[in-house]
C-alpha atoms as a PDB file:
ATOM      1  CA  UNK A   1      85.156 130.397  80.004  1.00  0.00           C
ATOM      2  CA  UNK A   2      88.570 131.707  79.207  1.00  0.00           C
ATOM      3  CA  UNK A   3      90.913 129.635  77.688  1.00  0.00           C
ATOM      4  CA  UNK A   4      93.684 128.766  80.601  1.00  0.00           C
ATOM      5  CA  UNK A   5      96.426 130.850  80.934  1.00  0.00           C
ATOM      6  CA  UNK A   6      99.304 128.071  80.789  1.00  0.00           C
ATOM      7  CA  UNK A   7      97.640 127.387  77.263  1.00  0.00           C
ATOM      8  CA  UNK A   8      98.827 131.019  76.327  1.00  0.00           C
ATOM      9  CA  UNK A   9     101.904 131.288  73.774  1.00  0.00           C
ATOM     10  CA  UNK A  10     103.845 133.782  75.760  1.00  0.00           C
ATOM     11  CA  UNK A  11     106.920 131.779  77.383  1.00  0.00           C
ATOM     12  CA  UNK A  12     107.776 131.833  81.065  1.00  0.00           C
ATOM     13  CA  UNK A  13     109.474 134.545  83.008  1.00  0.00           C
ATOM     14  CA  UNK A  14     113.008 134.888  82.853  1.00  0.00           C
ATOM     15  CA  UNK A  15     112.983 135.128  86.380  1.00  0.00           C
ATOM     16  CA  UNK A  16     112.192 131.865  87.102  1.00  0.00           C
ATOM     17  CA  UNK A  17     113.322 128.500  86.209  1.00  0.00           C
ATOM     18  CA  UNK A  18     111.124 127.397  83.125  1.00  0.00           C
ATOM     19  CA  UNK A  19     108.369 124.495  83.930  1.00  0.00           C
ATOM     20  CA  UNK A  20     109.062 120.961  82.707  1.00  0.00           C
ATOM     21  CA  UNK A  21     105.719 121.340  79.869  1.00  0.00           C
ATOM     22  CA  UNK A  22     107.484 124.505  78.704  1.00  0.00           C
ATOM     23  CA  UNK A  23     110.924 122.754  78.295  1.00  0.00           C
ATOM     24  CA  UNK A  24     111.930 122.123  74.442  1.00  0.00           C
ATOM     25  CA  UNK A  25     108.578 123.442  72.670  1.00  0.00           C
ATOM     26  CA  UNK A  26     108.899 126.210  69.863  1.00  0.00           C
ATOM     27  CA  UNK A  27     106.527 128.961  70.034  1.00  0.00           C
ATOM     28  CA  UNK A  28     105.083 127.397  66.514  1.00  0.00           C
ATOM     29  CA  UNK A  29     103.914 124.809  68.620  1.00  0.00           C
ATOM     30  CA  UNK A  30     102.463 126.217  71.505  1.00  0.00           C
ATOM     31  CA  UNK A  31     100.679 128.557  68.761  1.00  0.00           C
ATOM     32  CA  UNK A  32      99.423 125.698  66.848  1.00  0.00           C
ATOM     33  CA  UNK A  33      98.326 123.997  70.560  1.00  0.00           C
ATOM     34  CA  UNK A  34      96.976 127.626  71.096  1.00  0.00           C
ATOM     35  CA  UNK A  35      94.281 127.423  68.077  1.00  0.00           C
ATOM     36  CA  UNK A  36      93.368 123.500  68.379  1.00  0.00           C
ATOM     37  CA  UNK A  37      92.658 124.616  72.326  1.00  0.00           C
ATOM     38  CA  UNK A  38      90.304 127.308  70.639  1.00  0.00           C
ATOM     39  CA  UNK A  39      88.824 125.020  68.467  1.00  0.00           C
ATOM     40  CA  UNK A  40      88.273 122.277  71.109  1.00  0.00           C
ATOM     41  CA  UNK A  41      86.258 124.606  73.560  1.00  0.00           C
ATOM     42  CA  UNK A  42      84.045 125.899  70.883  1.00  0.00           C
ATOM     43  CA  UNK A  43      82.847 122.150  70.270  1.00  0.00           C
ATOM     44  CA  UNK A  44      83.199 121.638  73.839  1.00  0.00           C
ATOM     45  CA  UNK A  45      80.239 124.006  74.701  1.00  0.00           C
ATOM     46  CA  UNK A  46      78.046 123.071  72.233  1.00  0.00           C
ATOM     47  CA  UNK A  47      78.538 119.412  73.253  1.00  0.00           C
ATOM     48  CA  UNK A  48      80.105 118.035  70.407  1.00  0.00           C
ATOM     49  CA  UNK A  49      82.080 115.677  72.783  1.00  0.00           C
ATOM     50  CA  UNK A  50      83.805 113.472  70.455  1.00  0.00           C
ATOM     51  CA  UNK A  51      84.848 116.208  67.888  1.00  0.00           C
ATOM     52  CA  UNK A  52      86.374 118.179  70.519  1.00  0.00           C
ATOM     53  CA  UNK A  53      88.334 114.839  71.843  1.00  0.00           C
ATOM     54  CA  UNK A  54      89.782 114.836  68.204  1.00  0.00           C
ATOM     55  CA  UNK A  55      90.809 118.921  68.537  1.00  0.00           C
ATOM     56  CA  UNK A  56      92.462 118.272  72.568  1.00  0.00           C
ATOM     57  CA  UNK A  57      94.078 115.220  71.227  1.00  0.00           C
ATOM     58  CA  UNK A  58      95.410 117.027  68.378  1.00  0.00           C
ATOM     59  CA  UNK A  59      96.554 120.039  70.804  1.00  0.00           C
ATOM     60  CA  UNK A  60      98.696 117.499  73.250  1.00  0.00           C
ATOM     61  CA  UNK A  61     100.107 116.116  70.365  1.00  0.00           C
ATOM     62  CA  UNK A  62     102.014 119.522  69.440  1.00  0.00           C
ATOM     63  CA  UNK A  63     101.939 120.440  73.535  1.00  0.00           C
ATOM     64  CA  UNK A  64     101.419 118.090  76.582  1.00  0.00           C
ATOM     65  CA  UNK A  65     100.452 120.454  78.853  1.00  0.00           C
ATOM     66  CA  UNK A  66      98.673 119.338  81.866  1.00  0.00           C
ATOM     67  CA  UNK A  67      95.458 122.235  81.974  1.00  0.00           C
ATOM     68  CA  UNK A  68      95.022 120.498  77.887  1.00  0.00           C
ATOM     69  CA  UNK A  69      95.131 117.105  80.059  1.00  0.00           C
ATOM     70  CA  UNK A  70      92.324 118.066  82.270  1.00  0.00           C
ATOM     71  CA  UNK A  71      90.047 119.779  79.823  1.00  0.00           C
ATOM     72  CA  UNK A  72      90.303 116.213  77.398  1.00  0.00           C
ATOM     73  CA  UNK A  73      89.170 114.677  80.691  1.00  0.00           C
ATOM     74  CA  UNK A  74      85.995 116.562  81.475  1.00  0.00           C
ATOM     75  CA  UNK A  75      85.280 115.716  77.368  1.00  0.00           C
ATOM     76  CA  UNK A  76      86.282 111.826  78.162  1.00  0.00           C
ATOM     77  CA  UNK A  77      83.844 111.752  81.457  1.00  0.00           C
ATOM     78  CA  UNK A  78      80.993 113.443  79.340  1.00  0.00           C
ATOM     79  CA  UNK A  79      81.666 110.413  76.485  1.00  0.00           C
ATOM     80  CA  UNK A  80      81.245 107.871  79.393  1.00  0.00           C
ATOM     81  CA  UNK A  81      85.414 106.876  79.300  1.00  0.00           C
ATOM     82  CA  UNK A  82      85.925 107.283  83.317  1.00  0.00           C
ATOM     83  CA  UNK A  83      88.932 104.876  83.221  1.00  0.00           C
ATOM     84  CA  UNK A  84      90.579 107.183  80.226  1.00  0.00           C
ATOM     85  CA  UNK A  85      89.774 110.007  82.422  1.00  0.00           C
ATOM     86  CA  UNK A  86      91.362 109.181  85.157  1.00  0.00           C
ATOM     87  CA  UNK A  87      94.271 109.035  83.313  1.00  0.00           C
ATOM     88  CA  UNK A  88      94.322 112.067  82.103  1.00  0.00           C
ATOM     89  CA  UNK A  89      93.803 113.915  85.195  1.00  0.00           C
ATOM     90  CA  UNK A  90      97.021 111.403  86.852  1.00  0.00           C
ATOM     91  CA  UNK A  91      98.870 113.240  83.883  1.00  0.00           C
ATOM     92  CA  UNK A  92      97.540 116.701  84.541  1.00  0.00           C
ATOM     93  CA  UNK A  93      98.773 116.265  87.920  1.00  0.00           C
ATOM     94  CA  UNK A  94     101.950 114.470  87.516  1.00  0.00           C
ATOM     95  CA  UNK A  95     104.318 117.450  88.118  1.00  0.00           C
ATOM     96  CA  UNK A  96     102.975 117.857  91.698  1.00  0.00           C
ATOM     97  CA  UNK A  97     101.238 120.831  93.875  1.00  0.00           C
ATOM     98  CA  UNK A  98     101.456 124.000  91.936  1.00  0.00           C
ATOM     99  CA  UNK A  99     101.059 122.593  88.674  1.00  0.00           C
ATOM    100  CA  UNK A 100      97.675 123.820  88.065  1.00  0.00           C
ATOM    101  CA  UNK A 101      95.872 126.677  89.768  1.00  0.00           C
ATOM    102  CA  UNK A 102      94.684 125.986  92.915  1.00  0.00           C
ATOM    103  CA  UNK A 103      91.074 125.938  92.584  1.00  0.00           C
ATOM    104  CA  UNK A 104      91.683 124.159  89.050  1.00  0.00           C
ATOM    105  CA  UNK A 105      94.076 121.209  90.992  1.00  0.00           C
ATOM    106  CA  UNK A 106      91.058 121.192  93.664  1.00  0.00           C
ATOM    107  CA  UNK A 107      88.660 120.481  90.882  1.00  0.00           C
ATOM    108  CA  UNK A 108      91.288 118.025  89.184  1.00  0.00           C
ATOM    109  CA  UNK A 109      91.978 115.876  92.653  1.00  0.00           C
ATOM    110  CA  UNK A 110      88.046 115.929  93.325  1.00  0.00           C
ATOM    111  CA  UNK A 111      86.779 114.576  89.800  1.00  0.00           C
ATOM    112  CA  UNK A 112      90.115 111.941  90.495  1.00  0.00           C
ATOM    113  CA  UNK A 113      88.114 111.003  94.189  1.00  0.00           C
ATOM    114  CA  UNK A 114      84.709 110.715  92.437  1.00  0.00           C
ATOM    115  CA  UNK A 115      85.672 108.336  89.420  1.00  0.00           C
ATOM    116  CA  UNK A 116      87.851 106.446  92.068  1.00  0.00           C
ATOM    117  CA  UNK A 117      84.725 105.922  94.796  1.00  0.00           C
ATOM    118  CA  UNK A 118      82.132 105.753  92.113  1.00  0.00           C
ATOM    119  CA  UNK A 119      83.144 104.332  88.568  1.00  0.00           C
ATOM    120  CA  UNK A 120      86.363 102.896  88.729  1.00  0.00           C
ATOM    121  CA  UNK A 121      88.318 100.233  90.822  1.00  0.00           C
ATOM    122  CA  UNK A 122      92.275  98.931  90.592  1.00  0.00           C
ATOM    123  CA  UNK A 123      94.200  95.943  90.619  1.00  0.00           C
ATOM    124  CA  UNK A 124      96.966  95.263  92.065  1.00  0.00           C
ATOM    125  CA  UNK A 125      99.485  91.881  91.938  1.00  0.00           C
ATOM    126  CA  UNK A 126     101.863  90.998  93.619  1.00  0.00           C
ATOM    127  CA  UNK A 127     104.555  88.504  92.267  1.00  0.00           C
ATOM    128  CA  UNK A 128     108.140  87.121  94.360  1.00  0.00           C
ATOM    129  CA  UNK A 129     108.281  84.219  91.140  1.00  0.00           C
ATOM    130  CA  UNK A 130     111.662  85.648  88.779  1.00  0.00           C
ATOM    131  CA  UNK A 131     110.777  84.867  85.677  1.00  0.00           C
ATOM    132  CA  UNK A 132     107.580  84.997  85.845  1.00  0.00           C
ATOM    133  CA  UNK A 133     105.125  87.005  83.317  1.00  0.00           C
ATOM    134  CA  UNK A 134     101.799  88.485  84.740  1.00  0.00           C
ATOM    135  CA  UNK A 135      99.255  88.803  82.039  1.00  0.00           C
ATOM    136  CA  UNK A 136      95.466  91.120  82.872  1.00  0.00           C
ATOM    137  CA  UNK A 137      92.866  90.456  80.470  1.00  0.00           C
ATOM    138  CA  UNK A 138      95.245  88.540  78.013  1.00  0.00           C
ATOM    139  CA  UNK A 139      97.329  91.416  77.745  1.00  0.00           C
ATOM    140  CA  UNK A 140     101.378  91.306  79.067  1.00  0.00           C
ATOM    141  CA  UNK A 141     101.471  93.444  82.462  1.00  0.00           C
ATOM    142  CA  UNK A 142     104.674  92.557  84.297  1.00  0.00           C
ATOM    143  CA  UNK A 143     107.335  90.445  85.034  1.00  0.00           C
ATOM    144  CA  UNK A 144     108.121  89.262  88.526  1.00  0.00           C
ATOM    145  CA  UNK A 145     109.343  89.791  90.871  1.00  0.00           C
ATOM    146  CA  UNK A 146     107.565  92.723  91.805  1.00  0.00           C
ATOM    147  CA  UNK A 147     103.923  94.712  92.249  1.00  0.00           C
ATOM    148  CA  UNK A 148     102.195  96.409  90.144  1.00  0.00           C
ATOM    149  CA  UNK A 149      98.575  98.365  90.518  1.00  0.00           C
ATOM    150  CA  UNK A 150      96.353  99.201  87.357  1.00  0.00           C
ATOM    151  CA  UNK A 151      92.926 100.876  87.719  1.00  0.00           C
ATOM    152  CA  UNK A 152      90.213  99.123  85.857  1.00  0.00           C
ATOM    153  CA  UNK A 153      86.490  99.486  85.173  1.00  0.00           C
ATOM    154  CA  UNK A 154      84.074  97.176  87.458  1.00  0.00           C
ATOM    155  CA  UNK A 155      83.659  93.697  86.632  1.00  0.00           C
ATOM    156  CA  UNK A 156      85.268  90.801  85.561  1.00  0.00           C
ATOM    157  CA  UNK A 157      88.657  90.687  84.962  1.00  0.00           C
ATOM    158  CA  UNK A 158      91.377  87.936  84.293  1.00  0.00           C
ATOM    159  CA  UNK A 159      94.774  87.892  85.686  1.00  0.00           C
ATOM    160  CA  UNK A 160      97.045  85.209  84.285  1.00  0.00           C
ATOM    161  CA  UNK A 161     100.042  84.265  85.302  1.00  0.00           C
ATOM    162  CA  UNK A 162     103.150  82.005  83.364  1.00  0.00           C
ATOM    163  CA  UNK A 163     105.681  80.405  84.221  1.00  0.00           C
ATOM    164  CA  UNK A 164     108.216  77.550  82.611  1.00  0.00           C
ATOM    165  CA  UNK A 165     107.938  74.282  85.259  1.00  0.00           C
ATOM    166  CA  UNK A 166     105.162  75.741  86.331  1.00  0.00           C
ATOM    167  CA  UNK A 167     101.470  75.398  85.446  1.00  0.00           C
ATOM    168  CA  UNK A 168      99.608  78.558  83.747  1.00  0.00           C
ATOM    169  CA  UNK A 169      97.339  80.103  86.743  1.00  0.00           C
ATOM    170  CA  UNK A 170      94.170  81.865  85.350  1.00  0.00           C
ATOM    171  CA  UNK A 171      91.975  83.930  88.067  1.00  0.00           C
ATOM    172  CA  UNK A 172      88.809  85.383  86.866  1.00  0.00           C
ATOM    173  CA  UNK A 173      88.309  88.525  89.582  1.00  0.00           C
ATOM    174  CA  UNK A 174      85.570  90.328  90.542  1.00  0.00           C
ATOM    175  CA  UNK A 175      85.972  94.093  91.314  1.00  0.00           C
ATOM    176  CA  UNK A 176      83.652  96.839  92.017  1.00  0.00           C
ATOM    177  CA  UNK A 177      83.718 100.388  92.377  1.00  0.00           C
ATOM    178  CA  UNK A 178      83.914 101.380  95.713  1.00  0.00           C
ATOM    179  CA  UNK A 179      85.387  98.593  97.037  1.00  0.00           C
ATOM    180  CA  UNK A 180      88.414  97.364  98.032  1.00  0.00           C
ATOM    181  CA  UNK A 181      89.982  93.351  97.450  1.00  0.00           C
ATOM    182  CA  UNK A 182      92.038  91.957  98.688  1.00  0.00           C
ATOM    183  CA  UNK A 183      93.559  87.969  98.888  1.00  0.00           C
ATOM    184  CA  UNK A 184      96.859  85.778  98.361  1.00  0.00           C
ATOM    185  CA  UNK A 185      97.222  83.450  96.014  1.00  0.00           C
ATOM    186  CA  UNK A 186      99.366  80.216  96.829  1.00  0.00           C
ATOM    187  CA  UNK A 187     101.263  78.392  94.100  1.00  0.00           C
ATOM    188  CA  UNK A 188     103.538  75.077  93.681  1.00  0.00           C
ATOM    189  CA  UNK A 189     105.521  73.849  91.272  1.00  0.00           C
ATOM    190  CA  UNK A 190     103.733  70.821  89.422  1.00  0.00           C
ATOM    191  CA  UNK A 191     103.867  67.475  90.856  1.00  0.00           C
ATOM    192  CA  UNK A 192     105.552  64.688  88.280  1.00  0.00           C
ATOM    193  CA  UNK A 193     104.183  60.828  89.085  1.00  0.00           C
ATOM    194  CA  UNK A 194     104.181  57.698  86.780  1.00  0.00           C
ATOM    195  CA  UNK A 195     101.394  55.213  87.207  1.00  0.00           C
ATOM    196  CA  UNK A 196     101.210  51.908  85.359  1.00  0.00           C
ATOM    197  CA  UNK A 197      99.234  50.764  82.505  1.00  0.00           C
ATOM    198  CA  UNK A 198      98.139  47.717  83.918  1.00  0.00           C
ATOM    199  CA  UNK A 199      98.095  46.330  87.955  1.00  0.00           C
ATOM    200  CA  UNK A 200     101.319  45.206  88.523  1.00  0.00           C
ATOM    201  CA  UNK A 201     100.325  41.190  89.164  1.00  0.00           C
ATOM    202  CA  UNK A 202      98.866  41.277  85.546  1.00  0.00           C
ATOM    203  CA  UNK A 203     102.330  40.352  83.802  1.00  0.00           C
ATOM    204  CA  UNK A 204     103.667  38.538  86.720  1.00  0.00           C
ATOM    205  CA  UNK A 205     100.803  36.759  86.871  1.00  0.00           C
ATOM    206  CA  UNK A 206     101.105  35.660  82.877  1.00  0.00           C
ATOM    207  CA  UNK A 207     105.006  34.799  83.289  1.00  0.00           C
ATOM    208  CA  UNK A 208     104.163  32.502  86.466  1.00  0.00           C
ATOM    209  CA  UNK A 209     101.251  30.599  84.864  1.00  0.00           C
ATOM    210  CA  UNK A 210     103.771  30.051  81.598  1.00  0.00           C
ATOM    211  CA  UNK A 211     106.426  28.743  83.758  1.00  0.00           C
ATOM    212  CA  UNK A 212     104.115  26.505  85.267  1.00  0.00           C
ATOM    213  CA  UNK A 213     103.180  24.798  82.194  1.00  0.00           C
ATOM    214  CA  UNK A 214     106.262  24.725  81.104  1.00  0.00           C
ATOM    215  CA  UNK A 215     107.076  22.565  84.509  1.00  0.00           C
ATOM    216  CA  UNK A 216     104.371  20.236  83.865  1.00  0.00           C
ATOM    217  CA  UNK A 217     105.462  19.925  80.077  1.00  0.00           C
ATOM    218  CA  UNK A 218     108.572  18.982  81.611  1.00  0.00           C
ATOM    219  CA  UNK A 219     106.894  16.175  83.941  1.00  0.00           C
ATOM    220  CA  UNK A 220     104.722  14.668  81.257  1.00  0.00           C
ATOM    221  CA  UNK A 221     108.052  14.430  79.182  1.00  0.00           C
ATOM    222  CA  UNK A 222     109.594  12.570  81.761  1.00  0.00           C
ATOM    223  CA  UNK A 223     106.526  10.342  82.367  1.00  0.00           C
ATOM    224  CA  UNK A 224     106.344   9.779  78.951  1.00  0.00           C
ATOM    225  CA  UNK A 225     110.239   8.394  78.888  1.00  0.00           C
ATOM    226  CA  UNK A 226     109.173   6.189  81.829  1.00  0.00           C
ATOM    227  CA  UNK A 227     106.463   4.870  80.064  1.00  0.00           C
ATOM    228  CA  UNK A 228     108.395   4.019  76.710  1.00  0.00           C
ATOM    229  CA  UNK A 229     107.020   6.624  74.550  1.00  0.00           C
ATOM    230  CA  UNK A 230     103.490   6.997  75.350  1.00  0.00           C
ATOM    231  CA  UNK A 231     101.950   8.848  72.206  1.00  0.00           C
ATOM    232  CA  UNK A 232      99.317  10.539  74.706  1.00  0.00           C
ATOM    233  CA  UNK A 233     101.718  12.284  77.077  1.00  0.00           C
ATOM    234  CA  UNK A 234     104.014  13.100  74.608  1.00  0.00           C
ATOM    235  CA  UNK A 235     101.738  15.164  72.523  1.00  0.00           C
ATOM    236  CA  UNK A 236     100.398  16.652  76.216  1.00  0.00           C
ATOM    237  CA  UNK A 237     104.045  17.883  76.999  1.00  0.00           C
ATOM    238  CA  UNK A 238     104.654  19.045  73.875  1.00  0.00           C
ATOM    239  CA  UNK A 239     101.227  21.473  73.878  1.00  0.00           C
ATOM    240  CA  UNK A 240     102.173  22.290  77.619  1.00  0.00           C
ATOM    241  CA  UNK A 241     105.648  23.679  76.576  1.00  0.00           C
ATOM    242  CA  UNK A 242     104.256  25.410  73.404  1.00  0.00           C
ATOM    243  CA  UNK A 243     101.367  26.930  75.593  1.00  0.00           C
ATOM    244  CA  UNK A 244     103.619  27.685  78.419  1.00  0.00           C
ATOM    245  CA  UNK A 245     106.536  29.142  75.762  1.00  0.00           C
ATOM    246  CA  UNK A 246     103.242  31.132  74.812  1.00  0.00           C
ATOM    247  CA  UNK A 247     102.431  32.641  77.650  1.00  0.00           C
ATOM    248  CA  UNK A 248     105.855  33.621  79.039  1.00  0.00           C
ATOM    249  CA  UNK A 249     106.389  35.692  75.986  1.00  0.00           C
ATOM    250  CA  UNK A 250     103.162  37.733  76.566  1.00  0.00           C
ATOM    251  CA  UNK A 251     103.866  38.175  79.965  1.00  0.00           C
ATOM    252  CA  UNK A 252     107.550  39.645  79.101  1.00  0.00           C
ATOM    253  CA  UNK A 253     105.851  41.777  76.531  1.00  0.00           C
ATOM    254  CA  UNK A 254     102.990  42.981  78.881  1.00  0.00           C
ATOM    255  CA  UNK A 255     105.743  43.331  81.773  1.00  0.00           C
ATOM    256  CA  UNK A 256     107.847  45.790  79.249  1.00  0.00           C
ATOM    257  CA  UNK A 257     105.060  47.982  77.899  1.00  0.00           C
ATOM    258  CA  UNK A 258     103.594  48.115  82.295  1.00  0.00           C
ATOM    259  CA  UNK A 259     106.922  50.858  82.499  1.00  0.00           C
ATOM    260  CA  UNK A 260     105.102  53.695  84.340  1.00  0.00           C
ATOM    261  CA  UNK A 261     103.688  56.466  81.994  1.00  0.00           C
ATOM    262  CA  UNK A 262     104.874  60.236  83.195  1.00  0.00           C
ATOM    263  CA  UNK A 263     102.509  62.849  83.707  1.00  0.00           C
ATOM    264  CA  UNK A 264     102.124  66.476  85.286  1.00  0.00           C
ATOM    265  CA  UNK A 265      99.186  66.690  88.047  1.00  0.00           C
ATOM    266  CA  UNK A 266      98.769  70.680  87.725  1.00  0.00           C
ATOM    267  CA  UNK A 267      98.035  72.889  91.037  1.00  0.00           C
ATOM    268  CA  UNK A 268      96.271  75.417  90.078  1.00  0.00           C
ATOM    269  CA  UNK A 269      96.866  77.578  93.170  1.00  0.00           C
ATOM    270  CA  UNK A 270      93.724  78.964  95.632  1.00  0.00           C
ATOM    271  CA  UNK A 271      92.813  82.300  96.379  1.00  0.00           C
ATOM    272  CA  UNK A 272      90.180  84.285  98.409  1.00  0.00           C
ATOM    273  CA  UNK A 273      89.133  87.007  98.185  1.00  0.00           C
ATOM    274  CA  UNK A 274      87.604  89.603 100.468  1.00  0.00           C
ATOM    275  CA  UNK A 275      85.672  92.560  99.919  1.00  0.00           C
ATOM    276  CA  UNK A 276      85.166  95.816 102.014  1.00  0.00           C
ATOM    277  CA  UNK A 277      84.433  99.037 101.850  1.00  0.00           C
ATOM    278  CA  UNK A 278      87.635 101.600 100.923  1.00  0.00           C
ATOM    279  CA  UNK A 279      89.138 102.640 104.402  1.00  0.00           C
ATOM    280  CA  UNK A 280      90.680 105.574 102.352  1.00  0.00           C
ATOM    281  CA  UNK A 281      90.618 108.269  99.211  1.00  0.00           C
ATOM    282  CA  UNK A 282      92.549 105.197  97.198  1.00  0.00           C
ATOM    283  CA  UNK A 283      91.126 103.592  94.225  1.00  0.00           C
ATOM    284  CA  UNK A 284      88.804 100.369  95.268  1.00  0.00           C
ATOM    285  CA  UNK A 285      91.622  97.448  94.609  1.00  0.00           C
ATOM    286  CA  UNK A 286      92.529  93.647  94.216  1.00  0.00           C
ATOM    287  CA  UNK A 287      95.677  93.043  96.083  1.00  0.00           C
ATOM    288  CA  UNK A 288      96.715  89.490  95.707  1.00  0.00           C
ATOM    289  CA  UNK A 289     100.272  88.181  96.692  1.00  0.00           C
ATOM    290  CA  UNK A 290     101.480  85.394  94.031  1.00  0.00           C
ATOM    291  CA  UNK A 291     103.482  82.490  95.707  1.00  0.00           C
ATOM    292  CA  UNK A 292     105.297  80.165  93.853  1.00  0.00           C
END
C-alpha cells in the first residue's frame, strides 16, 4: 500500500486555504514525519505491531496528522488496545467530513461502529452538585455541575463522587459492550443526631434515690433530738446523709457526662440501573443523573 498522500511533504495549494494539520509545521518536520511513516509501514506489514506503534508515535510527535492517527489505530486494534483505538480514530476524524478520503473516512467511521457495538462501552455522569468532584476508577474526571461521557472497556468500573457536608458516594458499575445503561442516582446531605450515653432515668434516677436518703437522714436526726440523743439513730442519720450526699454526686456526674454524643448517619444514595440493547450507532453507555 502507498503511503497516504496527506503524509507527503509537498505543502498545500496556494489556491486554497491551508488545512488546520498543515498550519505551523516546517517542511523538516513533515520530512522527518515522512520517513518515521516509511519506517512504521515496513514493520506494519511484517507484523511487528508494537515496533511500528513506537515509529507512528514518533511520526505524530513531529506531525499530528489525522491519516498518521488512523494508521496507529489499525496497529493499536491488532495489539488488542480497542479503547486507545478509538481514540485515535475520534482524532483522525476531528476536523470533520473531508478530512480524510472518502473511502478512507468510510473505513475510519466503520472500525469507530465496530469497537463501539463490539469491544467498547461509555460512561456518562451527570452532576447539578457545584462543588462537587467526580472521580472514575480513582482517577479525577470532573467537577459539577455538569456531564461528562468517557468510553471505557467492559466491566467493572467505579465512579466516585465528593463532596464537603456531604458523604463520599462510591458506585461500582457494570457495563458491557453493546449495551446501553442507564439510571439516576439520588443523594442527601448527611443527617446530624445526638443520642445519649445512658437512658435518660439512669441519672435522674441516682439524684432522686440520694435525695431520698438524704430526707430520711433528716427524719432520723430529728427523731433522734426527740429521743435525747439516741446513739442508734444518730449514727443511722448520719450514714443516710453520707450515703445520700453519695449518691447525689454520682447522679450529677452521670447526668453531665449523659450530654448527647454527635454523629453523622451517612446516605449513601440508591441507584438502578437498566440495561438494553443500543437503540443507535452510539457507544453502549451508563447515564446516571447525580442529585444532591
Amino acid at each position: 500500500m502507498p503511503p497516504p498522500a496527506a503524509v507527503e511533504t509537498s505543502s498545500p495549494r496556494a489556491s486554497r486555504p491551508p488545512r488546520p494539520w498543515h498550519q505551523g509545521i516546517s517542511d523538516d518536520r513533515k520530512q522527518r514525519a515522512h520517513e518515521l511513516f516509511t519506517e512504521a509501514r515496513a514493520l506494519h506489514r511484517r507484523m511487528m505491531f508494537a515496533e511500528a506503534r513506537v515509529k507512528y508515535e514518533e511520526a505524530l510527535a513531529a506531525w499530528e496528522h489525522p491519516e498518521l492517527r488512523l494508521y496507529l489505530a489499525r496497529v493499536l486494534k491488532s495489539l488488542g488496545l480497542p479503547l486507545v483505538a478509538y481514540e485515535n480514530l475520534r482524532l483522525a476524524l476531528r476536523w470533520g467530513p473531508g478530512t480524510l478520503a472518502p473511502e478512507t473516512e468510510q473505513e475510519a467511521r466503520a472500525a469507530m461502529r465496530a469497537l463501539m457495538e463490539h469491544e467498547l462501552a461509555a460512561i456518562e455522569i451527570r452532576c447539578d452538585e457545584p462543588g462537587a468532584a467526580v472521580l472514575l476508577d480513582d482517577k479525577p474526571w470532573f467537577v459539577g455541575p455538569g456531564a461528562e461521557r468517557r468510553m471505557v472497556t467492559p466491566g467493572e468500573h467505579v465512579v466516585m463522587v465528593r463532596r464537603d457536608g456531604y458523604s463520599t458516594v462510591v458506585k461500582p458499575i457494570l457495563v458491557i459492550a453493546g449495551k446501553e445503561a442507564s439510571g439516576q442516582l439520588a443523594r442527601r446531605v448527611d443527617t446530624v443526631i445526638g443520642q445519649p450515653r445512658w437512658p435518660a432515668w439512669v441519672p435522674w434516677t441516682l439524684l432522686g434515690a440520694g435525695a431520698a436518703l438524704g430526707v430520711a437522714g433528716g427524719g432520723l436526726m430529728w427523731s433522734d433530738a426527740a429521743h435525747k440523743g439516741d446513739q442508734a439513730s444518730g449514727d443511722l442519720a448520719i450514714g443516710a446523709f453520707v450515703a445520700g450526699g453519695a449518691t447525689m454526686i454520682t447522679g450529677t456526674v452521670l447526668l453531665l457526662m449523659n450530654r448527647p454524643q454527635v454523629y453523622r448517619v451517612h446516605d449513601r444514595g440508591e441507584v438502578e440501573i437498566e440495561l438494553r440493547p443500543m437503540a443507535s450507532l452510539g457507544p453502549a453507555g451508563l447515564s446516571a443523573r447525580l442529585v444532591f
